[in-house]
N, C-alpha and C. Protein backbone atom coordinates (compact mmCIF):
# COMPACT_ATOMS: atom_id res chain seq x y z
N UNK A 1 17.78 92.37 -73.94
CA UNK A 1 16.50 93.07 -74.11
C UNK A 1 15.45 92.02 -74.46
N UNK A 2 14.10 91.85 -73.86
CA UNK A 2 12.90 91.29 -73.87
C UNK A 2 12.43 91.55 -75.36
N UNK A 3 11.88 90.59 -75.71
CA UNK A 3 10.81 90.84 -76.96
C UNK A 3 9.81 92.01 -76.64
N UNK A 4 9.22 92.20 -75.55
CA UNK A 4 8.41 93.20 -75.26
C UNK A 4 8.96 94.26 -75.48
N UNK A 5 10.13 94.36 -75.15
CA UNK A 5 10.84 95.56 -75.18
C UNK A 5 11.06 95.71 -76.50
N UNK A 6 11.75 95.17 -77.89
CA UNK A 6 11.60 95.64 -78.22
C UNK A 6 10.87 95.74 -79.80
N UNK A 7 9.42 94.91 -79.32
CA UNK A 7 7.78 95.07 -80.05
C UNK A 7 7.73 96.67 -79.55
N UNK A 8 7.86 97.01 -78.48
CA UNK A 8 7.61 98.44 -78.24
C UNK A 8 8.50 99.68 -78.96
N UNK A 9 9.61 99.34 -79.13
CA UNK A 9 10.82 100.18 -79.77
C UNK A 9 10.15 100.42 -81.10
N UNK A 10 9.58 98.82 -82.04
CA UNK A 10 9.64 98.93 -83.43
C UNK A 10 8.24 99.63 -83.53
N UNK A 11 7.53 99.47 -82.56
CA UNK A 11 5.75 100.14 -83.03
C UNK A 11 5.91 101.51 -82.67
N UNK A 12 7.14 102.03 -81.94
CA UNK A 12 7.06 103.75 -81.49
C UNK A 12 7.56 104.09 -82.39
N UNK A 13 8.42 103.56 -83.02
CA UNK A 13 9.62 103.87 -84.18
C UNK A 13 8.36 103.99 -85.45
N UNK A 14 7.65 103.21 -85.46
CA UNK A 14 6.91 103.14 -86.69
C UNK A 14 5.62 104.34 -86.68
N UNK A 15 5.31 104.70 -85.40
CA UNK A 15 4.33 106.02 -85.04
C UNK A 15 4.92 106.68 -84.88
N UNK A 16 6.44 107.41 -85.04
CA UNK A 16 6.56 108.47 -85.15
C UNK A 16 7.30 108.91 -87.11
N UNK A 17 7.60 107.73 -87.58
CA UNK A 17 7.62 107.53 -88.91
C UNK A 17 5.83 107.89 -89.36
N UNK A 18 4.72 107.34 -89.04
CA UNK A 18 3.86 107.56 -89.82
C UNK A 18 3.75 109.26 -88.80
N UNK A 19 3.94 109.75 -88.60
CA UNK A 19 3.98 111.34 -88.33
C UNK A 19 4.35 112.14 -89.12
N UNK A 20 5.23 111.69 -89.51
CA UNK A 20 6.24 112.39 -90.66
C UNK A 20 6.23 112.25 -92.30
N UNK A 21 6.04 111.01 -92.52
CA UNK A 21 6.06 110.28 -93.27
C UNK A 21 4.81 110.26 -94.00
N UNK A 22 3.36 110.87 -93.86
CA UNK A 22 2.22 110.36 -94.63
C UNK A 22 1.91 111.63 -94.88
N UNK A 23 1.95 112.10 -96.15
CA UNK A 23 1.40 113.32 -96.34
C UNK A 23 0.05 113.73 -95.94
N UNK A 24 0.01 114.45 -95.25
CA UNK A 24 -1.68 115.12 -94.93
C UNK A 24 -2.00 115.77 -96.05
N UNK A 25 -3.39 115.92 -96.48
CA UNK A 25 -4.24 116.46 -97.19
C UNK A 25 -5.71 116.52 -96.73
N UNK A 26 -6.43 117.82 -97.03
CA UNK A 26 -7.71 118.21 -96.63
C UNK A 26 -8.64 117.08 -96.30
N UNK A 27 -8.87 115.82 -96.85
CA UNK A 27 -9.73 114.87 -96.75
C UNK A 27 -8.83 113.83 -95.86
N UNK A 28 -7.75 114.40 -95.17
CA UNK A 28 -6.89 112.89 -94.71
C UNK A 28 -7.02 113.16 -93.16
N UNK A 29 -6.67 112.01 -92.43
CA UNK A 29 -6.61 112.35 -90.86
C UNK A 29 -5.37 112.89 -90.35
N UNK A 30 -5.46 113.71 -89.41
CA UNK A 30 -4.59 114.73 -89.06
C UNK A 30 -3.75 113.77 -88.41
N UNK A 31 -2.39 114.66 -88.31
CA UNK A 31 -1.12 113.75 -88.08
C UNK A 31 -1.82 113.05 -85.96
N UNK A 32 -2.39 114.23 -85.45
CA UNK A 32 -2.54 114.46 -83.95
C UNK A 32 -3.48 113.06 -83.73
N UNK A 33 -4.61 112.78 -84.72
CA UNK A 33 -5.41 111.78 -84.56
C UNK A 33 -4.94 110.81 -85.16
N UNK A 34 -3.91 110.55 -86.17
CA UNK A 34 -3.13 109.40 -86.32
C UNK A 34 -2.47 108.71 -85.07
N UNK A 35 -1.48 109.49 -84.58
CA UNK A 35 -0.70 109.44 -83.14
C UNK A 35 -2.32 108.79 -82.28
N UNK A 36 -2.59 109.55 -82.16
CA UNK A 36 -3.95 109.29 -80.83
C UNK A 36 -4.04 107.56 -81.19
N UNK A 37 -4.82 107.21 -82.37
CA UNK A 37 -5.17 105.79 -82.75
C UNK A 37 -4.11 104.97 -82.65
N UNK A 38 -2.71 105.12 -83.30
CA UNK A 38 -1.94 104.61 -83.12
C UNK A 38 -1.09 104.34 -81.54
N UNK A 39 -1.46 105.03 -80.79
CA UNK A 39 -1.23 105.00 -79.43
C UNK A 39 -2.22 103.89 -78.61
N UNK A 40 -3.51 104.23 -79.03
CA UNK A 40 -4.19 103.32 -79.08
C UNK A 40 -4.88 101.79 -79.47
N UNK A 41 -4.58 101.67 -80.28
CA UNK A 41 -4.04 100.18 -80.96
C UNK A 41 -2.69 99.71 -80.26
N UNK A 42 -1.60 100.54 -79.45
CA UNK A 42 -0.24 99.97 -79.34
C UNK A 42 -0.89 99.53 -77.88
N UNK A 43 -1.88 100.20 -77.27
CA UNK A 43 -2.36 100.20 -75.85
C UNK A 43 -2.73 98.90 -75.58
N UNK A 44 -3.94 98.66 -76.91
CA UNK A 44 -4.91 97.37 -77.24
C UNK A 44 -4.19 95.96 -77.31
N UNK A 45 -2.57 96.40 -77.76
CA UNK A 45 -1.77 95.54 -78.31
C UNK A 45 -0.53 95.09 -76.92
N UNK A 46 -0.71 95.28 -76.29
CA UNK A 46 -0.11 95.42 -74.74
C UNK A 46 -1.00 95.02 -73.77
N UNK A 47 -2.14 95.49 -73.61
CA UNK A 47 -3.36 94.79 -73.04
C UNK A 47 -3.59 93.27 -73.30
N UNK A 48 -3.66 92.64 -74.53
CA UNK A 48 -3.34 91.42 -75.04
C UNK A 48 -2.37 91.21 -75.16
N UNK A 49 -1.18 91.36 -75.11
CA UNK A 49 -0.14 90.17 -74.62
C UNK A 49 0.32 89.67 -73.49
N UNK A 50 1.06 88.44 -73.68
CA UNK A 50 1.30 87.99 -72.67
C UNK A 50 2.91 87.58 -72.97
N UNK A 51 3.73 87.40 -72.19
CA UNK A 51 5.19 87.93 -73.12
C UNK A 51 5.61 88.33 -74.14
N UNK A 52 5.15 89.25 -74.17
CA UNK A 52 5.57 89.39 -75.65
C UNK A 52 4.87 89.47 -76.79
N UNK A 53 3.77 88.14 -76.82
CA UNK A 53 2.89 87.49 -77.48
C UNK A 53 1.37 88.29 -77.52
N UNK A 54 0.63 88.25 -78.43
CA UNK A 54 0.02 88.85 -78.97
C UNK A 54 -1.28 87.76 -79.14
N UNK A 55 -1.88 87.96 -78.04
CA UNK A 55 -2.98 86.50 -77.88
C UNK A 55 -4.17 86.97 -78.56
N UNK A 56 -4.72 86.10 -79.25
CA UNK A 56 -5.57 86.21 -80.46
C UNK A 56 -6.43 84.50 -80.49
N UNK A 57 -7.68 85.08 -80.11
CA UNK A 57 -8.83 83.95 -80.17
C UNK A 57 -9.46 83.45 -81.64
N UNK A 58 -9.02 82.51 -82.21
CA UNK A 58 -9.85 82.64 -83.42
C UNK A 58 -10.64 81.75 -83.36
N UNK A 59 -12.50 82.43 -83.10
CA UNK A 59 -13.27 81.57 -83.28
C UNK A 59 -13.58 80.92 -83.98
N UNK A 60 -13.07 81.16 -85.32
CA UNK A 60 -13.60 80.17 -86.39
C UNK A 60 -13.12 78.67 -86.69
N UNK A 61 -11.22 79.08 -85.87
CA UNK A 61 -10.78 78.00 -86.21
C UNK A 61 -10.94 77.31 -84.63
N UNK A 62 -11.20 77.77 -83.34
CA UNK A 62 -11.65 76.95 -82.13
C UNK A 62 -10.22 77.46 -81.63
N UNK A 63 -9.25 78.08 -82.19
CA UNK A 63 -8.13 77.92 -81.50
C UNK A 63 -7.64 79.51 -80.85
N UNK A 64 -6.59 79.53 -79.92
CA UNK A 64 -5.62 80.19 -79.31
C UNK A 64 -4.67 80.62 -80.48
N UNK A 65 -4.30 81.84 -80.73
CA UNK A 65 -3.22 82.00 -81.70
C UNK A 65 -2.38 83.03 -80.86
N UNK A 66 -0.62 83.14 -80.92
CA UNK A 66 -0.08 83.58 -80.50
C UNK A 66 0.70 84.89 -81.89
N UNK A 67 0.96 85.83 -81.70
CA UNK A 67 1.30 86.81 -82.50
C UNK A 67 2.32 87.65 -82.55
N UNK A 68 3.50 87.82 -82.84
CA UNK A 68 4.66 88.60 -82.17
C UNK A 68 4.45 89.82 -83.21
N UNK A 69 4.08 91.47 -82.94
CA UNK A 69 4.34 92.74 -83.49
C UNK A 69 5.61 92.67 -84.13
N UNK A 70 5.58 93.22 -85.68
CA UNK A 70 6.71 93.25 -86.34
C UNK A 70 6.93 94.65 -87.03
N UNK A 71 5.63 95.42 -87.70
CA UNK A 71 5.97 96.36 -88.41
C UNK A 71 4.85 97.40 -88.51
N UNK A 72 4.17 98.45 -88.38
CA UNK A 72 3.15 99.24 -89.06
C UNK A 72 2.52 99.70 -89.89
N UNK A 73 1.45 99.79 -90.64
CA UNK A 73 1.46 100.05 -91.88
C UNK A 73 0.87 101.81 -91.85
N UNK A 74 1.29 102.46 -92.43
CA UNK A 74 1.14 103.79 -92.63
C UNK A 74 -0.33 104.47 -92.78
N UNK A 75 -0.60 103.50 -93.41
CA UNK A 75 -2.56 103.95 -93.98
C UNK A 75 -3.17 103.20 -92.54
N UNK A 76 -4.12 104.46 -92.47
CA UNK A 76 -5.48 104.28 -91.78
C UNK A 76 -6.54 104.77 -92.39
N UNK A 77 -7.87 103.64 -92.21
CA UNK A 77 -8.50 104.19 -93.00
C UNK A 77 -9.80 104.77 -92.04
N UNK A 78 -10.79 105.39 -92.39
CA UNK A 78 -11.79 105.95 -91.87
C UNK A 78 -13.00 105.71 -92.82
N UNK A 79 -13.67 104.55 -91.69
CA UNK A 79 -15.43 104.29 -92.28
C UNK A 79 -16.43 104.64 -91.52
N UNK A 80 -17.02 105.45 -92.21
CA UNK A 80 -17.95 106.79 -91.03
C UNK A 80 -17.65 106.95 -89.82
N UNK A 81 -18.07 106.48 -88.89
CA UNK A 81 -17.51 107.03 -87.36
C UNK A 81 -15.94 105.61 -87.01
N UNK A 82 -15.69 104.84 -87.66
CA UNK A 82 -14.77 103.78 -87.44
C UNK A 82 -13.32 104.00 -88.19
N UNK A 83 -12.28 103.88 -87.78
CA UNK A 83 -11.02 103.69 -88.24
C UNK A 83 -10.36 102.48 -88.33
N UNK A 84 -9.58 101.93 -89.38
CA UNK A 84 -9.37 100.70 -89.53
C UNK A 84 -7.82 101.12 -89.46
N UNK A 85 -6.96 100.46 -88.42
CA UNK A 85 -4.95 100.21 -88.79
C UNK A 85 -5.30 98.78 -88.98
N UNK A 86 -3.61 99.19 -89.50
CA UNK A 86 -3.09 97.51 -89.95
C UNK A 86 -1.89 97.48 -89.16
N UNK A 87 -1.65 96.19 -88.71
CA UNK A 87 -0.14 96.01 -88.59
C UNK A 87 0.14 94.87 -89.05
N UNK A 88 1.43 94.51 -89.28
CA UNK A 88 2.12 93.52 -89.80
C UNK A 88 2.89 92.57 -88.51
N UNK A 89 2.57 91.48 -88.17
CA UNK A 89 2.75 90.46 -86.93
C UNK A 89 3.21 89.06 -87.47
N UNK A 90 4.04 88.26 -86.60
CA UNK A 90 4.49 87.20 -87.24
C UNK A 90 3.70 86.24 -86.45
N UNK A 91 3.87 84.85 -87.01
CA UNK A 91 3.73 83.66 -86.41
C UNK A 91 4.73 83.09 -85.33
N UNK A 92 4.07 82.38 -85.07
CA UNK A 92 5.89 81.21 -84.34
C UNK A 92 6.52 80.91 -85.30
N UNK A 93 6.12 80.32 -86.40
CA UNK A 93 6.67 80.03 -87.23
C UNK A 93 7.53 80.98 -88.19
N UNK A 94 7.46 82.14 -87.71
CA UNK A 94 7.91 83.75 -88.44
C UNK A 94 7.19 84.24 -89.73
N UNK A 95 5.69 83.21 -89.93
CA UNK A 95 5.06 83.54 -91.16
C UNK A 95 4.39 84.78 -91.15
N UNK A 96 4.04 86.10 -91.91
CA UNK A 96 3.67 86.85 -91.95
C UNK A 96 2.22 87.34 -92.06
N UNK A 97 1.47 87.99 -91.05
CA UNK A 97 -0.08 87.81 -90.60
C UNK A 97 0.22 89.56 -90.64
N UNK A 98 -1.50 90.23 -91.75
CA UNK A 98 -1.94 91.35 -91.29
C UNK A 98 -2.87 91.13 -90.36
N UNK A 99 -2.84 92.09 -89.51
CA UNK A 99 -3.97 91.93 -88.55
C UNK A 99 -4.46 93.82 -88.51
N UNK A 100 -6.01 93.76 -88.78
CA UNK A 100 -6.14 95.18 -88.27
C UNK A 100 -6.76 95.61 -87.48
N UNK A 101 -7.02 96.28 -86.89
CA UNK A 101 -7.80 96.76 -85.96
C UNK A 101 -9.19 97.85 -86.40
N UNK A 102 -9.82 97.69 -85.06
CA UNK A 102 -11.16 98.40 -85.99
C UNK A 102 -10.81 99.47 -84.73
N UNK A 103 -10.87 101.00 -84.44
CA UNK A 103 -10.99 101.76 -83.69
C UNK A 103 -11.92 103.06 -83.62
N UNK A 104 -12.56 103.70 -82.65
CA UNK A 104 -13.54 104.39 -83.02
C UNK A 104 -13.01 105.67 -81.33
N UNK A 105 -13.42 106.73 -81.82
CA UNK A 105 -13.56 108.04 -80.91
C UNK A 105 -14.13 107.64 -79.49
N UNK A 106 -14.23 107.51 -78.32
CA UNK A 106 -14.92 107.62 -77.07
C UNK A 106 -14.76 108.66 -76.68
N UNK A 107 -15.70 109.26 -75.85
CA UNK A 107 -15.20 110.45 -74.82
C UNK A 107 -14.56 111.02 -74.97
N UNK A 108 -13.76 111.60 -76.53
CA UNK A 108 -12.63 112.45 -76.49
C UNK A 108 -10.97 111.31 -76.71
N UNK A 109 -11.50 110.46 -76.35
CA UNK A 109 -10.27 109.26 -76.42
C UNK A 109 -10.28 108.10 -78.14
N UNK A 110 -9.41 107.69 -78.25
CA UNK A 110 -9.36 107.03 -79.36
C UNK A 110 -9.30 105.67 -78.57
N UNK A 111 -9.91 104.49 -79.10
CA UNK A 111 -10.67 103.23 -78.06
C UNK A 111 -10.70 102.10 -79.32
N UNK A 112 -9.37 101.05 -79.61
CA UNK A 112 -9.29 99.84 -80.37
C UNK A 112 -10.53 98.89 -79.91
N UNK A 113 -11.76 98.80 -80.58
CA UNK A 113 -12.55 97.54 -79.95
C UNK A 113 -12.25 96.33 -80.86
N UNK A 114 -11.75 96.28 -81.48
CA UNK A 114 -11.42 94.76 -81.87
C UNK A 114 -9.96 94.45 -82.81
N UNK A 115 -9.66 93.39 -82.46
CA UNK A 115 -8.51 92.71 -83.74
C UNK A 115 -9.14 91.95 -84.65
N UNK A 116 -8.84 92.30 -86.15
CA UNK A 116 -9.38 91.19 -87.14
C UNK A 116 -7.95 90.75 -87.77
N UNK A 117 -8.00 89.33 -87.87
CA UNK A 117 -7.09 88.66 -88.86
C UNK A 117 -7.86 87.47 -89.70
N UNK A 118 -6.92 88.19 -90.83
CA UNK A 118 -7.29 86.78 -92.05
C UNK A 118 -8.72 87.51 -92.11
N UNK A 119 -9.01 88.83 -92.25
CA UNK A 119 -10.80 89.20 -92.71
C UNK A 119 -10.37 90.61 -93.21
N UNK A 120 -9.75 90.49 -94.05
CA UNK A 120 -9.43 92.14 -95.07
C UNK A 120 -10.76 91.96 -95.80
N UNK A 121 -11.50 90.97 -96.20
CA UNK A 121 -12.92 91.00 -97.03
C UNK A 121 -14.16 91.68 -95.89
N UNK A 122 -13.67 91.90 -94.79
CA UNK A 122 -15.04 92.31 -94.13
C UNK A 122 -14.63 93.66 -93.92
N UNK A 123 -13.33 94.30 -94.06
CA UNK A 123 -13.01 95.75 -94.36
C UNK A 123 -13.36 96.37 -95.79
N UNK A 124 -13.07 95.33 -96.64
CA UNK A 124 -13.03 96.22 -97.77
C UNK A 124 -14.63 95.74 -98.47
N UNK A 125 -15.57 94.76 -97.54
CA UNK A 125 -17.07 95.32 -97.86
C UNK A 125 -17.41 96.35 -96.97
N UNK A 126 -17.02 96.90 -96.17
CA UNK A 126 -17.11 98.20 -95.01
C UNK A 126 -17.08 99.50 -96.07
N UNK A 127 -15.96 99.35 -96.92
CA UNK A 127 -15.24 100.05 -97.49
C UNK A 127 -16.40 100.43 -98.62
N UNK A 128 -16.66 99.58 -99.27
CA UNK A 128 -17.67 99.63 -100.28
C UNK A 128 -18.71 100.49 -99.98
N UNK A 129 -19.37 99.47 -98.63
CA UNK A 129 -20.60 100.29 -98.20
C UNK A 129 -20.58 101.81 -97.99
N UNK A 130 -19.39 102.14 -97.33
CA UNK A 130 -19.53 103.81 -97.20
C UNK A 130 -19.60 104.93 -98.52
N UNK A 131 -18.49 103.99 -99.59
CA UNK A 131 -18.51 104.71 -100.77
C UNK A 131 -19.70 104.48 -101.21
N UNK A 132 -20.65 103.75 -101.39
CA UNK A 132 -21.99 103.48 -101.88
C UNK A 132 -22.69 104.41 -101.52
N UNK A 133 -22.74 104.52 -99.87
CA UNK A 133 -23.25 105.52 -99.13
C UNK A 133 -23.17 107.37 -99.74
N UNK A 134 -21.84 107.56 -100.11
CA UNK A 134 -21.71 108.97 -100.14
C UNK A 134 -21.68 109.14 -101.82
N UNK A 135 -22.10 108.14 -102.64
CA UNK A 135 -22.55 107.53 -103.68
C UNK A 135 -22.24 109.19 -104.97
């Protein structure tokens, strides 16, 4: 079995665990739009690779980074019209990288426009701002 194959096993395995697994409550996102995003991010995450690999531009450092899918994280969060996942991805080196995604509603569709790694500080000033907002 291919690495592709099975990055895909552990991220379906892990979306149908966060189905089950995250208690809903009145202020939380419904299990149906969890699935949707998470389908979506796995889409985003397939679109960018290339065996396997999980190609990731980091402009800051000038370089190519390669990324192998390892695990899901359960929480998604929601900043006004934007949703933030996380997943958990290794290095070559097997070192451990969050990377999250920023995702937002289109047309009825759930639509990953970007990967952030190594920038949990530009989520959790996101984070701020909205609570500030609804103050």
């Amino acid at each position: 079995m291919n690495f592709k194959s099975v990055s895909k096993i552990i991220l379906s395995a892990g979306v149908a665990a966060l189905m089950f697994a995250t208690p809903v409550s009145a202020d939380s996102i419904s299990p149906a739009v969890k699935s949707d995003l998470q389908g979506a991010m796995m889409d985003y995450i397939d679109y960018n690779s290339v065996d396997g690999k999980f190609v990731y531009l980091d402009a800051m450092k000038n370089k190519v980074t390669n990324f192998y899918p390892a695990n899901l994280h359960p929480r998604i969060l929601k900043i006004g019209q934007y949703f933030v996942l996380c997943s958990d991805f290794k290095t070559e080196g097997s070192k451990n990288v969050d990377v999250d995604f920023l995702a937002v509603k289109v047309d009825n569709e759930m639509r990953v426009l970007q990967a952030l790694v190594g920038q949990r500080d530009v989520i959790r000033s996101m984070m701020k701002a909205q609570m500030a907002k609804q103050g």
